[in-house]
C-alpha atoms as a PDB file:
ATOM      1  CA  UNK A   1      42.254  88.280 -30.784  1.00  0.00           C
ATOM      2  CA  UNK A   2      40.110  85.378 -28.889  1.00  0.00           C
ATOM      3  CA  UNK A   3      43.150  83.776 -26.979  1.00  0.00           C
ATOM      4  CA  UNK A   4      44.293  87.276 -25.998  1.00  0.00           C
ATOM      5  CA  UNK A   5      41.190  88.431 -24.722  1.00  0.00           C
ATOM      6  CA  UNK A   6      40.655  85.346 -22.641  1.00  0.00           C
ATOM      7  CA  UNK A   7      44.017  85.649 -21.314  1.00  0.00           C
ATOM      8  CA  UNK A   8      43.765  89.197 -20.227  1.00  0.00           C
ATOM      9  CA  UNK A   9      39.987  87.447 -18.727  1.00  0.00           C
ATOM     10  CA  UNK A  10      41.768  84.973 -16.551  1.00  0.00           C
ATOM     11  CA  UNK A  11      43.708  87.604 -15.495  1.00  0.00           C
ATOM     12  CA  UNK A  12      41.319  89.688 -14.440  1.00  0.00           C
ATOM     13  CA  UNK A  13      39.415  87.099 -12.386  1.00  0.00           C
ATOM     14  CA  UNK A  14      42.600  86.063 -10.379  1.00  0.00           C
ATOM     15  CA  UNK A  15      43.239  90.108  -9.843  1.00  0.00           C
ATOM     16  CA  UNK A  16      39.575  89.968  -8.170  1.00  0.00           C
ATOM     17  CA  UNK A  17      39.912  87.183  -5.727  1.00  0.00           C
ATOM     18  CA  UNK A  18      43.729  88.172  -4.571  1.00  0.00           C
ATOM     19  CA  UNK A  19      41.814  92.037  -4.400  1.00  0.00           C
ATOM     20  CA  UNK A  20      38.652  90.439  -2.286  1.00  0.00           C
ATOM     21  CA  UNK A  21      41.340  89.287   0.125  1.00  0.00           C
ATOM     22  CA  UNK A  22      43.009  92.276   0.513  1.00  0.00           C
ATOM     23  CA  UNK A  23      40.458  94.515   1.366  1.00  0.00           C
ATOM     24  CA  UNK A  24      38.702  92.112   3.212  1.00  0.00           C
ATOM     25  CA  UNK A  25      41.663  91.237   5.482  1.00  0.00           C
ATOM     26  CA  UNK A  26      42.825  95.157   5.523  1.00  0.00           C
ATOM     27  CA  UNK A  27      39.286  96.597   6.346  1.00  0.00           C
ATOM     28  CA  UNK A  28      38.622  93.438   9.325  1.00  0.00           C
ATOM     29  CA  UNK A  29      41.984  94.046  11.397  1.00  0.00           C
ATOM     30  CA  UNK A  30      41.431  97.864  11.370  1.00  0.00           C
ATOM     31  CA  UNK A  31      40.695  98.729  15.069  1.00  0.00           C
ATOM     32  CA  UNK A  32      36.808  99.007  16.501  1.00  0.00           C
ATOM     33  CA  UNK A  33      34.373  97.095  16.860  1.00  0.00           C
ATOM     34  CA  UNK A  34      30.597  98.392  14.482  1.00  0.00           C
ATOM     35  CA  UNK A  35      28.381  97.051  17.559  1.00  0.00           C
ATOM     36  CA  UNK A  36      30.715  98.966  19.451  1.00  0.00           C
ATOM     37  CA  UNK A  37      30.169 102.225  17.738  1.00  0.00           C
ATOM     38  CA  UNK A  38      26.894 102.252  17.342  1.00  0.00           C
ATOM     39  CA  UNK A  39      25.539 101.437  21.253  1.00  0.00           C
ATOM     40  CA  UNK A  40      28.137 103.618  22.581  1.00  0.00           C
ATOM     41  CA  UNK A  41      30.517 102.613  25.552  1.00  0.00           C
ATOM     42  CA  UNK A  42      28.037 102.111  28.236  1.00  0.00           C
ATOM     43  CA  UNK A  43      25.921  99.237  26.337  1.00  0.00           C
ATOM     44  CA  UNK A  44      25.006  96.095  28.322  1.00  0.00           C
ATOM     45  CA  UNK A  45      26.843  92.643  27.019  1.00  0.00           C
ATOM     46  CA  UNK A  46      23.991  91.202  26.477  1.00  0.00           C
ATOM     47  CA  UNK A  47      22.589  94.141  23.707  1.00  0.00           C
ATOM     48  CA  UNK A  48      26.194  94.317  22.126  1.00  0.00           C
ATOM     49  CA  UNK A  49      25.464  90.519  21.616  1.00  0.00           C
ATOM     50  CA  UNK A  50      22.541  90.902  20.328  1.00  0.00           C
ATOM     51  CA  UNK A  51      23.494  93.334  18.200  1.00  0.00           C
ATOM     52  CA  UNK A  52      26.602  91.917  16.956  1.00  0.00           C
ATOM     53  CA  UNK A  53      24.513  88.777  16.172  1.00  0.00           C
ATOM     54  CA  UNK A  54      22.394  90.417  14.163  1.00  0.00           C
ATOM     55  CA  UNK A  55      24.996  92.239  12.259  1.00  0.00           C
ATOM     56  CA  UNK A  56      26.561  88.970  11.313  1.00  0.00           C
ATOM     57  CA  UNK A  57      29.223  89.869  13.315  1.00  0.00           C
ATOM     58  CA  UNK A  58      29.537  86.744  15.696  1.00  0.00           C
ATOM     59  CA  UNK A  59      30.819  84.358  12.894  1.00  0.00           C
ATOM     60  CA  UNK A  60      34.124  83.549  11.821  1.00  0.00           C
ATOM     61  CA  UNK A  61      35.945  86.021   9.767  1.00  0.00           C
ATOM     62  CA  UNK A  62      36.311  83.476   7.073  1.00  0.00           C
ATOM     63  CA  UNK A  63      32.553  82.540   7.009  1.00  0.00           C
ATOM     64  CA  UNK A  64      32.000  86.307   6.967  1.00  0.00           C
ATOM     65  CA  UNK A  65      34.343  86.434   3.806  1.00  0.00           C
ATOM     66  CA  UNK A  66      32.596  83.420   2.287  1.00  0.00           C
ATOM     67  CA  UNK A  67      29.099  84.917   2.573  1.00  0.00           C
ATOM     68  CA  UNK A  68      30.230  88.384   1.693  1.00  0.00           C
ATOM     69  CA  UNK A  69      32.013  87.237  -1.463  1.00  0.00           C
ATOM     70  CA  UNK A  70      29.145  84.919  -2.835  1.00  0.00           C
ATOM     71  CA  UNK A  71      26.914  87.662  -2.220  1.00  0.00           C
ATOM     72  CA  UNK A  72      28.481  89.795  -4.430  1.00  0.00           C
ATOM     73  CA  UNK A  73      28.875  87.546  -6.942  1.00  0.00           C
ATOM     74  CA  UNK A  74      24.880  87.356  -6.821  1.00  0.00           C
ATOM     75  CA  UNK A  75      24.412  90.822  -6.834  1.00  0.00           C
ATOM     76  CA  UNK A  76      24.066  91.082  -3.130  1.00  0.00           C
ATOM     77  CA  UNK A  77      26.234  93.472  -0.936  1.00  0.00           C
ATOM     78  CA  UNK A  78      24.827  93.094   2.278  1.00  0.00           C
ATOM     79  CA  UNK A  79      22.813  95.195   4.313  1.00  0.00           C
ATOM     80  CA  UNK A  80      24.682  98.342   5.821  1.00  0.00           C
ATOM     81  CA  UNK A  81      24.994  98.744   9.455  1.00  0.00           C
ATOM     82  CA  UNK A  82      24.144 102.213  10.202  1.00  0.00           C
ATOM     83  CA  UNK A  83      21.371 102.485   7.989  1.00  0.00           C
ATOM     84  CA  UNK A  84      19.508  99.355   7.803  1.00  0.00           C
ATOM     85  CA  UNK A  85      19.595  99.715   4.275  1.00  0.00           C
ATOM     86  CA  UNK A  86      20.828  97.288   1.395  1.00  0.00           C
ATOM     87  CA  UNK A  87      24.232  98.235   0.535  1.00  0.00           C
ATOM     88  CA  UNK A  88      23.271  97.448  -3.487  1.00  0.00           C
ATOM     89  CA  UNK A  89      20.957  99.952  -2.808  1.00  0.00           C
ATOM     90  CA  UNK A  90      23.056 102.754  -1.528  1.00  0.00           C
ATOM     91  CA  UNK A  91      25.890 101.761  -3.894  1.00  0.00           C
ATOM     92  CA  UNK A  92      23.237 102.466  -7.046  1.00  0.00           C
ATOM     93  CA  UNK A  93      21.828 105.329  -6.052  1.00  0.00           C
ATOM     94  CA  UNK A  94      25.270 106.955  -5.575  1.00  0.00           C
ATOM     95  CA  UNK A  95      27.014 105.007  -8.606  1.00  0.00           C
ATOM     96  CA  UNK A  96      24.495 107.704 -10.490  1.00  0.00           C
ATOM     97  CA  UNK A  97      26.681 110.859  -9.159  1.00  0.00           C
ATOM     98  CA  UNK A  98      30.017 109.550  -9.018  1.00  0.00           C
ATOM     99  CA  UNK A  99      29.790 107.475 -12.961  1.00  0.00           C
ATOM    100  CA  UNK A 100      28.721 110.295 -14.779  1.00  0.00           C
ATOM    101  CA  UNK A 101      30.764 113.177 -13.293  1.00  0.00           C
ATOM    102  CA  UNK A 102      33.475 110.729 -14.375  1.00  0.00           C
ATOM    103  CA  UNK A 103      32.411 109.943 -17.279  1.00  0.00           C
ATOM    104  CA  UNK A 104      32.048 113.633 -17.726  1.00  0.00           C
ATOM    105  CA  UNK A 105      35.307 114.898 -16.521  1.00  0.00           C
ATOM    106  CA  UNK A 106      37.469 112.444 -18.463  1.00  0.00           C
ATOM    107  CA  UNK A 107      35.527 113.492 -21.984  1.00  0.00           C
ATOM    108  CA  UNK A 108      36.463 117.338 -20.763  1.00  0.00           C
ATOM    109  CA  UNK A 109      40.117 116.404 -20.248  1.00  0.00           C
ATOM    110  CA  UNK A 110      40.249 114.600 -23.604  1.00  0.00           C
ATOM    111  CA  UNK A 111      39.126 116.950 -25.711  1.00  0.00           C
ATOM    112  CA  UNK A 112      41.086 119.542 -24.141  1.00  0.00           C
ATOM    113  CA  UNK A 113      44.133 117.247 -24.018  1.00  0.00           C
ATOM    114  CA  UNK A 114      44.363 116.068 -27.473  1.00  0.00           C
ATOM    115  CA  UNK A 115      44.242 119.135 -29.580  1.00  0.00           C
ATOM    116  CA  UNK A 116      46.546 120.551 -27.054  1.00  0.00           C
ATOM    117  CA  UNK A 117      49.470 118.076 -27.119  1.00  0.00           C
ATOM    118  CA  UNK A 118      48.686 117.539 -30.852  1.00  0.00           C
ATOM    119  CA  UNK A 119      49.473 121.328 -31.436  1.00  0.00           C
ATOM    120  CA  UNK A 120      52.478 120.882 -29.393  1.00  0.00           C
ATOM    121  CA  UNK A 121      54.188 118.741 -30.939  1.00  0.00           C
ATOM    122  CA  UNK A 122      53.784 119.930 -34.170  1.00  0.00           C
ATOM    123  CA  UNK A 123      55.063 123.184 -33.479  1.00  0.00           C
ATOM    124  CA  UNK A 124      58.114 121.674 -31.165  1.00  0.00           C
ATOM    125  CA  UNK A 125      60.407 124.475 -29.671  1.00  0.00           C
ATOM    126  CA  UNK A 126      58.301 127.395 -31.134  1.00  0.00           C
ATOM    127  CA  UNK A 127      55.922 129.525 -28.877  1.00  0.00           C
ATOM    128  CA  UNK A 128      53.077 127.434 -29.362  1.00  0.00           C
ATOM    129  CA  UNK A 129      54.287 124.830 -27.841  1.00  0.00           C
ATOM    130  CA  UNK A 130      56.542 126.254 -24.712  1.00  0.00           C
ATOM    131  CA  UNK A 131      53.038 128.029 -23.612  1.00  0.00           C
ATOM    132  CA  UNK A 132      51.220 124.933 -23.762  1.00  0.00           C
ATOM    133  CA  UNK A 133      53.650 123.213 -21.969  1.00  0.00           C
ATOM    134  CA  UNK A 134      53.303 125.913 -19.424  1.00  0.00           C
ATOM    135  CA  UNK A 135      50.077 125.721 -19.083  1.00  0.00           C
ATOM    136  CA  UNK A 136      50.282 122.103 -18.385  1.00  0.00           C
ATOM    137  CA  UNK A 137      52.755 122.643 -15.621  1.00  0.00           C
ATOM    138  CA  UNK A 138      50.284 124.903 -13.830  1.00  0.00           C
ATOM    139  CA  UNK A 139      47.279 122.303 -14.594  1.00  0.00           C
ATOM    140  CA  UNK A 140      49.806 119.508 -12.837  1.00  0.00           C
ATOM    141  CA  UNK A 141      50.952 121.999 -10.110  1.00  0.00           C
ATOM    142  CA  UNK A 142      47.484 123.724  -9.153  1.00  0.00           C
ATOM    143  CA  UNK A 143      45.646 121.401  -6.371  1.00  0.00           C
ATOM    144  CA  UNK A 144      42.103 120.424  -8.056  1.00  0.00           C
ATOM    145  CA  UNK A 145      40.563 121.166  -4.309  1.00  0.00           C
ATOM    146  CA  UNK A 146      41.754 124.719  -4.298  1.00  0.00           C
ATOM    147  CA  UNK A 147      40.679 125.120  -8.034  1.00  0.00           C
ATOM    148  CA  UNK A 148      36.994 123.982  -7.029  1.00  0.00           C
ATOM    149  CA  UNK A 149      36.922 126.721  -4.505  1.00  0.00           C
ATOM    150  CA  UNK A 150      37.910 129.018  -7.178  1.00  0.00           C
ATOM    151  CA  UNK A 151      35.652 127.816  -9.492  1.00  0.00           C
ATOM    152  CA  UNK A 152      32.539 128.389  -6.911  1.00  0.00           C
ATOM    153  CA  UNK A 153      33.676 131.449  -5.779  1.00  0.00           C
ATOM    154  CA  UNK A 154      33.927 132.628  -9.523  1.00  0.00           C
ATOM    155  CA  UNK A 155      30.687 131.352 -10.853  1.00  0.00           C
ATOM    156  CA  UNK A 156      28.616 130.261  -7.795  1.00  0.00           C
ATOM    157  CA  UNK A 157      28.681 133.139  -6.182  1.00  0.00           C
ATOM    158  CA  UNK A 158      29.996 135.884  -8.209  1.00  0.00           C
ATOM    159  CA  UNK A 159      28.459 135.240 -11.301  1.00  0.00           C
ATOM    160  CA  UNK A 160      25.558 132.971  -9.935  1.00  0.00           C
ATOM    161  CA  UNK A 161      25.779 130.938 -13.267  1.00  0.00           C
ATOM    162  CA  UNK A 162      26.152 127.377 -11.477  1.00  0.00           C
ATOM    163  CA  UNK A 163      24.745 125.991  -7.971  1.00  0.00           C
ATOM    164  CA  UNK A 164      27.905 126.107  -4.891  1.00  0.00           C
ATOM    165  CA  UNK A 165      26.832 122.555  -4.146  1.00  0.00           C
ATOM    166  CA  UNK A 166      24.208 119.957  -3.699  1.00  0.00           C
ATOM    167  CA  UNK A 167      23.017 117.806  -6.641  1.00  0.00           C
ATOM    168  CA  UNK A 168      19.272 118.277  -7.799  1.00  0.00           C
ATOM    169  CA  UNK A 169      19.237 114.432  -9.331  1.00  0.00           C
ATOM    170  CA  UNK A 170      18.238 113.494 -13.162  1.00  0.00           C
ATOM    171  CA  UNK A 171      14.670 113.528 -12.467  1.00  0.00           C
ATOM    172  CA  UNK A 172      15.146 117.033 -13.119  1.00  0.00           C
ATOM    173  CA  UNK A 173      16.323 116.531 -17.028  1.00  0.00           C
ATOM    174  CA  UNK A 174      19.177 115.394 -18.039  1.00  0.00           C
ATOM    175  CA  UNK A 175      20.806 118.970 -18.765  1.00  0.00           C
ATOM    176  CA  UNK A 176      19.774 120.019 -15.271  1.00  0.00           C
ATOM    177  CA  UNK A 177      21.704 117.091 -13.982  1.00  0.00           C
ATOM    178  CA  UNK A 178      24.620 117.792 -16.093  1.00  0.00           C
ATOM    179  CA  UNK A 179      24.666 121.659 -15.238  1.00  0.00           C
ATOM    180  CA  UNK A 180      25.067 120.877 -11.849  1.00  0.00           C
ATOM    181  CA  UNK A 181      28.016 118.285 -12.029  1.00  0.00           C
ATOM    182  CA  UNK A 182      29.784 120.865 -14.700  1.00  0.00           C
ATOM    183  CA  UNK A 183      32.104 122.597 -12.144  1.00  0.00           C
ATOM    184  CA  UNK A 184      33.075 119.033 -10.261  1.00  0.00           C
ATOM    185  CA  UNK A 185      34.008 118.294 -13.383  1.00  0.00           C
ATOM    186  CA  UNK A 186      36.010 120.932 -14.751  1.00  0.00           C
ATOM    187  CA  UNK A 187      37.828 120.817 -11.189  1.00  0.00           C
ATOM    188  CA  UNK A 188      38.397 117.140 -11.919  1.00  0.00           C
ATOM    189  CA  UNK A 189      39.547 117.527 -15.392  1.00  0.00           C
ATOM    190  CA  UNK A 190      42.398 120.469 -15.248  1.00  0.00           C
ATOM    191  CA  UNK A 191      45.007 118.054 -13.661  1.00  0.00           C
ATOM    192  CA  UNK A 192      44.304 114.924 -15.918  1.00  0.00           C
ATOM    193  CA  UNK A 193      43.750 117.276 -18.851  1.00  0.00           C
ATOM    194  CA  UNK A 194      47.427 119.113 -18.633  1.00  0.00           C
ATOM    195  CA  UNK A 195      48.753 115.044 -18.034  1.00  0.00           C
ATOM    196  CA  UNK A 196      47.463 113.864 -20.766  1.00  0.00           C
ATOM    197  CA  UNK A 197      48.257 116.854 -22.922  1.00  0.00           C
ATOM    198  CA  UNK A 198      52.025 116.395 -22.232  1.00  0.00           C
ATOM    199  CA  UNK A 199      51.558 112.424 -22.667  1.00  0.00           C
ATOM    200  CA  UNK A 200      50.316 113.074 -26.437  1.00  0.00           C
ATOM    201  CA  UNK A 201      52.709 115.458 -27.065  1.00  0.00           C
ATOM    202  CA  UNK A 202      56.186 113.157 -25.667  1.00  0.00           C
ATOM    203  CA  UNK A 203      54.871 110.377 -27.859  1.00  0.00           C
ATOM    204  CA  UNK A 204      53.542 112.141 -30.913  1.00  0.00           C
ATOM    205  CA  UNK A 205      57.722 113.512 -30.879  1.00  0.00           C
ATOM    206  CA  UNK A 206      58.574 109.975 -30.133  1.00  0.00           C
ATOM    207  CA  UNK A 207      56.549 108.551 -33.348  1.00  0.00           C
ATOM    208  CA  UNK A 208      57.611 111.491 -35.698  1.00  0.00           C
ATOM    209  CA  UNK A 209      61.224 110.048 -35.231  1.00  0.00           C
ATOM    210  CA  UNK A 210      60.504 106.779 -36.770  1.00  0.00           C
ATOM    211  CA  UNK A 211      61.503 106.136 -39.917  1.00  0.00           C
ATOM    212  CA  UNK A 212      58.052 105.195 -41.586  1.00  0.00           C
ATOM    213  CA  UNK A 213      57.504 108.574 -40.181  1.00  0.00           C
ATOM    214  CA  UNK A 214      60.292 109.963 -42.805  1.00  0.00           C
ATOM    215  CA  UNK A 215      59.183 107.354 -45.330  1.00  0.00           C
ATOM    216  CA  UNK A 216      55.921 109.066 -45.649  1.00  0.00           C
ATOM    217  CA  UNK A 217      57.058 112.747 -45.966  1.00  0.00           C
ATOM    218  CA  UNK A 218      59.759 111.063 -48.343  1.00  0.00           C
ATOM    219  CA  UNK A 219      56.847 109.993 -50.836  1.00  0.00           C
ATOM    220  CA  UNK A 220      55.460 113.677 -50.897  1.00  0.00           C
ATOM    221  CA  UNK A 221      53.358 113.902 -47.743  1.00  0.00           C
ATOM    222  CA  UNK A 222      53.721 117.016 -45.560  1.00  0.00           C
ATOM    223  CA  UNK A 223      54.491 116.831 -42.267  1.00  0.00           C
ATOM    224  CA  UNK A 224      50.651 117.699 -40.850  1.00  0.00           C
ATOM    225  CA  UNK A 225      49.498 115.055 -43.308  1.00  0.00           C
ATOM    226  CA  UNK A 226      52.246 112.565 -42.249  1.00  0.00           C
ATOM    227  CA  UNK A 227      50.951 113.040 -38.565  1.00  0.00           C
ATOM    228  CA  UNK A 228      47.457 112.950 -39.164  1.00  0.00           C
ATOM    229  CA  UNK A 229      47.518 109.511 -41.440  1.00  0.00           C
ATOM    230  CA  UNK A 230      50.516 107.687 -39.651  1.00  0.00           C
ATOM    231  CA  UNK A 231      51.653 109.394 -36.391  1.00  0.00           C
ATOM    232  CA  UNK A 232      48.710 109.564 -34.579  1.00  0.00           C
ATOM    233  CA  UNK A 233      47.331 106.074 -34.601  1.00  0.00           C
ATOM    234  CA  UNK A 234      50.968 105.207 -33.593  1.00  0.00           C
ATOM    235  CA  UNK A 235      50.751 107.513 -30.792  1.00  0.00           C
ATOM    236  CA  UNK A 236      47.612 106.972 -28.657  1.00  0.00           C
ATOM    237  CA  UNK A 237      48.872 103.430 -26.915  1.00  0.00           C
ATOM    238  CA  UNK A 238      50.406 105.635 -23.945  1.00  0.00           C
ATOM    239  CA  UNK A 239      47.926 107.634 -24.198  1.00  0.00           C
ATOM    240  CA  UNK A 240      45.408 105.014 -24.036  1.00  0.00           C
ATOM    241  CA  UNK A 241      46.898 103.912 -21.115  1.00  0.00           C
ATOM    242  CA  UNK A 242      46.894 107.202 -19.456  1.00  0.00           C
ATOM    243  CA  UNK A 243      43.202 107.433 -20.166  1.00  0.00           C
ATOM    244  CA  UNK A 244      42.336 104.134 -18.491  1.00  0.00           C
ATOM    245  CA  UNK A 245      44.025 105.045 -15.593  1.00  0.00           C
ATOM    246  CA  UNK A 246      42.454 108.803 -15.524  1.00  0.00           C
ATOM    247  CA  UNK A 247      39.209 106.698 -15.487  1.00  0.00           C
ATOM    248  CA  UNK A 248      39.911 104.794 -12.979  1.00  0.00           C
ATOM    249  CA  UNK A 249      41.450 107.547 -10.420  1.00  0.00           C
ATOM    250  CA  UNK A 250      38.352 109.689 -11.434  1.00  0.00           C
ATOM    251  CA  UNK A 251      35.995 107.612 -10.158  1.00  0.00           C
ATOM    252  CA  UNK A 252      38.075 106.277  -7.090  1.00  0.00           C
ATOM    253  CA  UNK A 253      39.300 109.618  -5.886  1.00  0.00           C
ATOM    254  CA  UNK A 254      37.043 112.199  -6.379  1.00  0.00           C
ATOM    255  CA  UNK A 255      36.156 112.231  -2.866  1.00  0.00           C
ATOM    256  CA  UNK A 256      37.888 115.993  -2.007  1.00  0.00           C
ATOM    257  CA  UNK A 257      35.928 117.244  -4.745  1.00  0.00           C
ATOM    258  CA  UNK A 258      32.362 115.290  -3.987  1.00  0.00           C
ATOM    259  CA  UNK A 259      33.328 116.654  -0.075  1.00  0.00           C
ATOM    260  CA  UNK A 260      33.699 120.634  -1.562  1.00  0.00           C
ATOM    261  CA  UNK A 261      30.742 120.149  -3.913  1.00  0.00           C
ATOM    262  CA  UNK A 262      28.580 118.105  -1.318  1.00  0.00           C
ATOM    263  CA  UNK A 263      27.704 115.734  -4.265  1.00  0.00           C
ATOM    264  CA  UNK A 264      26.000 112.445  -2.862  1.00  0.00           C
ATOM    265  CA  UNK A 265      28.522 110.686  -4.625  1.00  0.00           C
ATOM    266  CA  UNK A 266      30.844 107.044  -3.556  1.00  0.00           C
ATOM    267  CA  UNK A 267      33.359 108.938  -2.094  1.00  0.00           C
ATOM    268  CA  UNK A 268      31.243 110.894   0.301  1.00  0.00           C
ATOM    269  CA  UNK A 269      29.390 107.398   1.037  1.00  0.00           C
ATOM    270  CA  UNK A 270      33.339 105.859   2.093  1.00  0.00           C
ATOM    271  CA  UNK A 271      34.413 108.961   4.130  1.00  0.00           C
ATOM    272  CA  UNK A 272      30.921 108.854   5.817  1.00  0.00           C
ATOM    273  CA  UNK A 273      31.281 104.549   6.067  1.00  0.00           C
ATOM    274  CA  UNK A 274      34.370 104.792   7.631  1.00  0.00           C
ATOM    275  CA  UNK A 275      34.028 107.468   9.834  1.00  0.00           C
ATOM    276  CA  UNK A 276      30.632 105.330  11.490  1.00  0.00           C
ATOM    277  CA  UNK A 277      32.556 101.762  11.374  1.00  0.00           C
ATOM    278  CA  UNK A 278      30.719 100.663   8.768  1.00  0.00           C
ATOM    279  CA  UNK A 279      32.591  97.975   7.456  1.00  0.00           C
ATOM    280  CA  UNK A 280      30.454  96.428   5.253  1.00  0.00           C
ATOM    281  CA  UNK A 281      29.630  99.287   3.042  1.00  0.00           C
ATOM    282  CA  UNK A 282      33.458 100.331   2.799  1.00  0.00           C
ATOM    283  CA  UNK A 283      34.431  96.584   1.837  1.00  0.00           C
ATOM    284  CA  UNK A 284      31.581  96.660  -0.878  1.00  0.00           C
ATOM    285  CA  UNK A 285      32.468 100.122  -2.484  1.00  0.00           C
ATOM    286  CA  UNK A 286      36.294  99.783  -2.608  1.00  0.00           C
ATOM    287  CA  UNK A 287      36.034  96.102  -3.846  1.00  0.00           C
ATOM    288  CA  UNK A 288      33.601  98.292  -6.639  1.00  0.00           C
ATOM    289  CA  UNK A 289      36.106 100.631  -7.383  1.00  0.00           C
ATOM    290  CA  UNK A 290      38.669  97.914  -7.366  1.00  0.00           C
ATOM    291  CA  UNK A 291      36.866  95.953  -9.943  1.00  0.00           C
ATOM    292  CA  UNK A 292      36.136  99.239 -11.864  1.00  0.00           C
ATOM    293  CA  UNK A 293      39.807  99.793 -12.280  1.00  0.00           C
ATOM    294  CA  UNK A 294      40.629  96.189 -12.716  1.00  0.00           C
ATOM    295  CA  UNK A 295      37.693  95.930 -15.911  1.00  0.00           C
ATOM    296  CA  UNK A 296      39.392  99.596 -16.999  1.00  0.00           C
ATOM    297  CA  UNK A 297      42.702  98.004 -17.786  1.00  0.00           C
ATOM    298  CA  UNK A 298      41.248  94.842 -19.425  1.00  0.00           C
ATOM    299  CA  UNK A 299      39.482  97.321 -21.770  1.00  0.00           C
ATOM    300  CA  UNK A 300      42.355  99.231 -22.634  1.00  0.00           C
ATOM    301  CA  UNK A 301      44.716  96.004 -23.122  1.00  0.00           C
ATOM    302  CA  UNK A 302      41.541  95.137 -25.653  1.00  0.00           C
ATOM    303  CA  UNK A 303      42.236  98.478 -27.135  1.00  0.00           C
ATOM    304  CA  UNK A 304      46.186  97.659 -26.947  1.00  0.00           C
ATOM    305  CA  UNK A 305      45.219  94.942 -29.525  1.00  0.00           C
ATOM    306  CA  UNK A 306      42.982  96.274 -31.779  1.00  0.00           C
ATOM    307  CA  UNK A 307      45.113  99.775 -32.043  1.00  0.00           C
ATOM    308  CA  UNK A 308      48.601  97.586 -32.277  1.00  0.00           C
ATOM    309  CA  UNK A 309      47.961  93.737 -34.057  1.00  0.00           C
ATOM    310  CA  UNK A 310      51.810  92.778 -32.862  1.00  0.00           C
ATOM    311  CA  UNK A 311      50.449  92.701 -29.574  1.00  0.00           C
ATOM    312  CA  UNK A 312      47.905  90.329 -30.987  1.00  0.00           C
ATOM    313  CA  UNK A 313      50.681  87.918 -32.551  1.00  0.00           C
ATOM    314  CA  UNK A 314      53.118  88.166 -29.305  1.00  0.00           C
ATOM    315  CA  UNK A 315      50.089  86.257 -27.384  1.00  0.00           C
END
């Protein structure tokens, strides 16, 4: 378990460094200059100089690289253009939105996903399962941004049950904080939810065609028991993997729903970075979210191993 844990490590680091590049190199050539942006068209050389000098911005692109990549490695992101204010800083305070609607979103899918597949499958080709498989496709085919809508128009406004938008913070209470992120969530979590659903259900059917499967109801077990005791362990490393990504595209693309919900959130801090040229924020929270999707898949090859020991013995 060692060697394949430092394997999938090594892998991980070299995924960083070829993703520092990337972004770096992508987010650099884009066109506009920050100094640029911010003095408007009419500034004097000798202010954009200044200004460009003491954004950092008169250096080599590779020494900028250098400096931004050590920094991160230290903890520090830089210092954003626009607002004068450490990036670190801005990344934390918003990392406390964006982690725990995730977070809170994927445990909503889950536990609507798994008893849902799970009672598909086991009642393959019979009502229960052609209307949950129906009710997937709508969860896949509904957009999540016109469900949010629906969702505040429903129990914003009508009902008055939840806030239309804004987040109060957790210095409120922790339930306060949680009521409000409850409908970005649940608009978050229909999509993955019905995916996930139909994920468990394809490979519970695939596992209950093994024969181990048939060796077990042979020696007296019924067919719920064989499931519950044999099938389902067998089952969950798609679904695992389905998970980790969910994660992952949960906390990297909830920006539609943080821009509906006005939730101070990373993907309203990108859409707002971008939109004011400033690079250095947008190269600091996609090389987060990069990472965070990166350190998602290492966890769930981890999980691979423990839920699967051949994939233990094949390393």
């Amino acid at each position: 378990m060692l060697r394949y844990a430092l394997k999938r490590l090594v892998s991980l680091i070299i995924s960083l460094a070829v993703a520092s590049v990337v972004i770096f190199v992508v987010i650099e050539v884009a066109p506009g200059d920050p100094a640029s942006f911010m003095l408007g068209m009419n500034a004097q050389p000798e202010t954009l100089a200044a200004l460009r000098s003491e954004l950092g911005l008169d250096v080599s692109k590779v020494e900028r690289y250098v400096t931004w990549v050590t920094g991160m490695m230290t903890g520090d992101f830089g210092t954003s253009y626009t607002y004068r204010t450490p990036v670190s800083q801005m990344i934390g305070d918003r990392l406390w939105v964006s982690l725990p609607l995730s977070l809170y979103a994927l445990v909503l899918s889950t536990l609507v996903a798994f008893p849902a597949g799970i009672y598909a499958a086991s009642r393959r080709g019979q009502a229960g399962d052609i209307g949950v498989m129906g009710a997937t496709q709508l969860g896949v085919a509904v957009p999540n941004f016109w469900f949010a809508m629906m969702l505040v128009l429903l129990f914003a406004i009508n009902l008055r049950w939840f806030s239309a938008g804004g987040f109060v913070g957790w210095d409120k209470g922790f339930f306060t904080g949680l009521h409000g992120l409850t409908l970005p969530a649940i608009a978050l979590a229909l999509p993955q939810a019905a995916i996930l659903a139909r994920v468990m259900r394809s490979s519970l059917l695939d596992v209950m065609g093994e024969d181990f499967m048939r060796t077990a109801r042979a020696k007296g077990l019924t067919a719920r028991q064989a499931l519950w005791r044999h099938g389902l362990r067998n089952a969950l490393i798609p679904v695992l993997t389905i998970i980790g990504l969910q994660f992952s595209f949960l906390l990297a693309g909830s920006i539609i729903i943080e821009q509906v919900f006005y939730l101070p959130g990373l993907g309203r801090l990108v859409f707002q970075s971008i939109s004011a040229r400033d690079l250095i924020v947008v190269e600091s929270v996609v090389m987060l979210l990069v990472f965070s999707v990166i350190l998602v898949n290492f966890l769930v090859d981890l999980a691979y191993a423990l839920v699967d020991p051949r994939l233990r013995a094949r390393s």
